[in-house]
N, C-alpha and C. Protein backbone atom coordinates (compact mmCIF):
# COMPACT_ATOMS: atom_id res chain seq x y z
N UNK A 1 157.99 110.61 0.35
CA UNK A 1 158.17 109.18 0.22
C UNK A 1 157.35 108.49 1.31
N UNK A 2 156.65 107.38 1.00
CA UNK A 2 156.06 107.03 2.18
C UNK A 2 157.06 106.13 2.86
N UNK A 3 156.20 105.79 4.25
CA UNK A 3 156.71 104.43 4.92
C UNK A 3 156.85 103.20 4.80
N UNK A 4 157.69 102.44 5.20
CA UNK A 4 157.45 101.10 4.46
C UNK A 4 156.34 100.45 5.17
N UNK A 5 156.04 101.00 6.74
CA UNK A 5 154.91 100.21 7.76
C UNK A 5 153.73 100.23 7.13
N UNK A 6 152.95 101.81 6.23
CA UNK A 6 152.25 102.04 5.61
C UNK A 6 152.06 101.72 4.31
N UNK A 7 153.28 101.32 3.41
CA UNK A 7 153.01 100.72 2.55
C UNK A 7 152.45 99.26 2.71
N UNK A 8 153.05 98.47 4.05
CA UNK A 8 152.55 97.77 3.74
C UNK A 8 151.21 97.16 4.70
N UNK A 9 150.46 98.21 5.63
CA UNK A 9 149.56 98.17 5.80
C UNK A 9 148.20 98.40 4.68
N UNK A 10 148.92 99.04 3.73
CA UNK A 10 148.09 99.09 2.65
C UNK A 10 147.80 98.08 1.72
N UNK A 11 148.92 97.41 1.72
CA UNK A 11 148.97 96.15 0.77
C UNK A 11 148.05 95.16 1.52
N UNK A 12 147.98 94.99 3.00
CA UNK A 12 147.53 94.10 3.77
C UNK A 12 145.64 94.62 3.77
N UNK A 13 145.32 95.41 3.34
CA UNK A 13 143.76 96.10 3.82
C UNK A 13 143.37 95.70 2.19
N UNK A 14 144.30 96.01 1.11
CA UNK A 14 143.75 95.47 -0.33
C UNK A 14 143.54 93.67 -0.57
N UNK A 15 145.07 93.37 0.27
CA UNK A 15 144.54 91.82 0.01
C UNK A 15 144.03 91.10 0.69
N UNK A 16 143.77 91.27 2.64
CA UNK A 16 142.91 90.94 2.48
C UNK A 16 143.83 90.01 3.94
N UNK A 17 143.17 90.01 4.95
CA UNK A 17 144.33 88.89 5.78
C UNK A 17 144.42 87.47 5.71
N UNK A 18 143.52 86.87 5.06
CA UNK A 18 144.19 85.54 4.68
C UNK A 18 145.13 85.66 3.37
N UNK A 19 145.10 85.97 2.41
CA UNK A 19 145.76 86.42 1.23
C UNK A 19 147.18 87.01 1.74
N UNK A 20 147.23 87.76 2.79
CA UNK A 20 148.23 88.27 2.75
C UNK A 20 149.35 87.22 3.88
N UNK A 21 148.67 86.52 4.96
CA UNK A 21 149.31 85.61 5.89
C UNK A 21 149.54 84.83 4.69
N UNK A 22 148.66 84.45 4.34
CA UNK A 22 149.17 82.96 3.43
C UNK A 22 150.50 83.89 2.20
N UNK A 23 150.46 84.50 1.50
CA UNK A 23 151.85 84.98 1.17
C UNK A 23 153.19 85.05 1.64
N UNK A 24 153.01 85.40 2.91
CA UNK A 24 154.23 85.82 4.40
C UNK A 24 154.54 84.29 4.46
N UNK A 25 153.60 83.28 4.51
CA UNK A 25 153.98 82.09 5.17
C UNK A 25 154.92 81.38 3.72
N UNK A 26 154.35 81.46 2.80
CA UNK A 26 155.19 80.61 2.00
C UNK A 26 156.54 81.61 1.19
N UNK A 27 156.49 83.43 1.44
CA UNK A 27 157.68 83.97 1.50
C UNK A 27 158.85 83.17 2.51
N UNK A 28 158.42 83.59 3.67
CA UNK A 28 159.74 82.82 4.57
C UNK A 28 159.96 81.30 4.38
N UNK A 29 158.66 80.54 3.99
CA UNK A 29 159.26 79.11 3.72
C UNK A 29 160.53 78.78 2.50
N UNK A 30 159.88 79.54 1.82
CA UNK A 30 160.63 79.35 0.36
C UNK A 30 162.02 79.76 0.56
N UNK A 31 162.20 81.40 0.87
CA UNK A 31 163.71 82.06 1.29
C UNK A 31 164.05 82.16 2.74
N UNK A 32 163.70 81.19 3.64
CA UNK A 32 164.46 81.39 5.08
C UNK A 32 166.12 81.39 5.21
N UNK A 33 167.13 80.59 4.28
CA UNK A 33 168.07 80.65 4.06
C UNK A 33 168.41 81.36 3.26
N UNK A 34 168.19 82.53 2.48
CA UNK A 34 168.62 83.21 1.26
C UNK A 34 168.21 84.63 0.93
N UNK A 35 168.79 85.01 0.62
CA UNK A 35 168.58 86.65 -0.24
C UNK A 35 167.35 86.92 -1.00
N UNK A 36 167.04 88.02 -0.50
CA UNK A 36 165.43 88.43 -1.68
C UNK A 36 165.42 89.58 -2.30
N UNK A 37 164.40 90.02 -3.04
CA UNK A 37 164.22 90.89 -3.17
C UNK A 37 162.46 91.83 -3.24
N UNK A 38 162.04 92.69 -3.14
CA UNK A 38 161.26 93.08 -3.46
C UNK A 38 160.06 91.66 -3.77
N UNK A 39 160.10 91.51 -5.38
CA UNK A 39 159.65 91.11 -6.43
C UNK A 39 159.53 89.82 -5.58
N UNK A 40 160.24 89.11 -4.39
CA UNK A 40 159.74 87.73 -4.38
C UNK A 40 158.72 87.83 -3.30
N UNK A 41 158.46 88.72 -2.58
CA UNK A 41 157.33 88.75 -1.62
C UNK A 41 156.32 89.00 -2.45
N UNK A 42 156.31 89.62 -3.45
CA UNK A 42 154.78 90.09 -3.96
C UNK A 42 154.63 89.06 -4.88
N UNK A 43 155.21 88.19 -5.15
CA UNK A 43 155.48 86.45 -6.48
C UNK A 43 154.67 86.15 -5.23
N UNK A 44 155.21 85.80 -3.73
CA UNK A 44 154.66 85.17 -3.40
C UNK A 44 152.72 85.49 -2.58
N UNK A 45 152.54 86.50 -2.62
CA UNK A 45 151.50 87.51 -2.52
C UNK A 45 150.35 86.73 -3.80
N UNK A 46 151.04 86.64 -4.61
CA UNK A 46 150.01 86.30 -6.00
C UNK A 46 149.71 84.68 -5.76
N UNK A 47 150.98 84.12 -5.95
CA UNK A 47 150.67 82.93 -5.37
C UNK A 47 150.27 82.22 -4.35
N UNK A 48 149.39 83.11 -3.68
CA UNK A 48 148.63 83.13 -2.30
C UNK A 48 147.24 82.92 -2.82
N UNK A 49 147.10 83.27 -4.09
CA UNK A 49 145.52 83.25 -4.69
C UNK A 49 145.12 84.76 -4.71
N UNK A 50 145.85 85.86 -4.60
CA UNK A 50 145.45 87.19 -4.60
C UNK A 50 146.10 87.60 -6.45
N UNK A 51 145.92 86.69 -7.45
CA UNK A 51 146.64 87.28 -8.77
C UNK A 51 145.78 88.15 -9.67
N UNK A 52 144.60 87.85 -9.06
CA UNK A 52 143.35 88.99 -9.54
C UNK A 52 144.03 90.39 -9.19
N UNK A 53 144.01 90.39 -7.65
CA UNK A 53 143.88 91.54 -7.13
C UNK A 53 145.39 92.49 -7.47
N UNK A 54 146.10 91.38 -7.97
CA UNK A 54 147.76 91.93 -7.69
C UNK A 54 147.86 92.30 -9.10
N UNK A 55 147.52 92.04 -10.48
CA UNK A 55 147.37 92.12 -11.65
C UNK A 55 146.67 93.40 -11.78
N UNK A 56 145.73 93.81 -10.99
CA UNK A 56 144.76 94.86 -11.28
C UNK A 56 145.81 96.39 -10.22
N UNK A 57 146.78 96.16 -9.42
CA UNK A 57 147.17 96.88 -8.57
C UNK A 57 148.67 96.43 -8.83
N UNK A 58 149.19 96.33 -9.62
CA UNK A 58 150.85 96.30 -9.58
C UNK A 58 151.87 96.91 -8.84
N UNK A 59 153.16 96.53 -8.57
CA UNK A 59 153.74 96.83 -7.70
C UNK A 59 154.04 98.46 -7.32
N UNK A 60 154.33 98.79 -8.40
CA UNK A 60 154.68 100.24 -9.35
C UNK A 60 153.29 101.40 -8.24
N UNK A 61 152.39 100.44 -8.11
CA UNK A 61 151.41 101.20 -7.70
C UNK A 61 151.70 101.89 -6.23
N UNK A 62 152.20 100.54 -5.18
CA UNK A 62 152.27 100.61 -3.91
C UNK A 62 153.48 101.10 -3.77
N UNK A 63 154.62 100.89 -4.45
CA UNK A 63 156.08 101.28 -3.97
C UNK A 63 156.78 102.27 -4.83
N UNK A 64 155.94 102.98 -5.87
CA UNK A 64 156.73 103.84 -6.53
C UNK A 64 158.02 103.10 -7.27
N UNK A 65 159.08 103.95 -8.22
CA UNK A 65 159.94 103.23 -8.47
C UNK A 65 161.12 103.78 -7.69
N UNK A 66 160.88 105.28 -6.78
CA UNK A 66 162.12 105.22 -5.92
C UNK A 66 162.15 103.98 -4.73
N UNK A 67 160.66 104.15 -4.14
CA UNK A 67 160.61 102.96 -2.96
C UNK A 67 161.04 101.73 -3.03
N UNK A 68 160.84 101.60 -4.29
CA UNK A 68 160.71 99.96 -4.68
C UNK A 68 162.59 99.56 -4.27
N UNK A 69 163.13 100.65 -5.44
CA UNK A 69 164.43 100.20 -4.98
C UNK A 69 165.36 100.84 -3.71
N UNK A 70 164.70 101.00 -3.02
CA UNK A 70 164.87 101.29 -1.52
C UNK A 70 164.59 99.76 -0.48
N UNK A 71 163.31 99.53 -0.86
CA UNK A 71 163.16 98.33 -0.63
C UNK A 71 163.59 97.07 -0.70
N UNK A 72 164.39 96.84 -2.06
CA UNK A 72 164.97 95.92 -2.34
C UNK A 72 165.94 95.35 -1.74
């Protein structure tokens, strides 16, 4: 199983560091008061302007489906 540090250093080298700050920034804006999951960091990842890159590399890719719900 990998790491989650490495998973998501990986996610960060595909999208790219503005793509990926600008995701982080409007993740915590959106849910600073509330519960998440998985699925809303990488919503907000796409809606960073990375939906090319995130369409062509789906989640399934980076987190497996045990990780994913480990992650969650």
């Amino acid at each position: 199983m990998a790491q989650p540090g490495s998973v998501v250093r990986m996610i960060y080298r595909v999208l790219g560091e503005k793509h990926f700050q600008e995701g982080l920034q409007l993740y915590f804006a959106r849910h600073k008061y509330g519960n998440t999951r998985t699925i809303d960091l990488w919503n907000a990842w796409k809606e960073a302007g990375s939906a090319f890159i995130l369409n062509h590399f789906p989640l399934s890719h980076f987190l497996g489906s045990g990780l994913e719900a480990g992650f969650a």
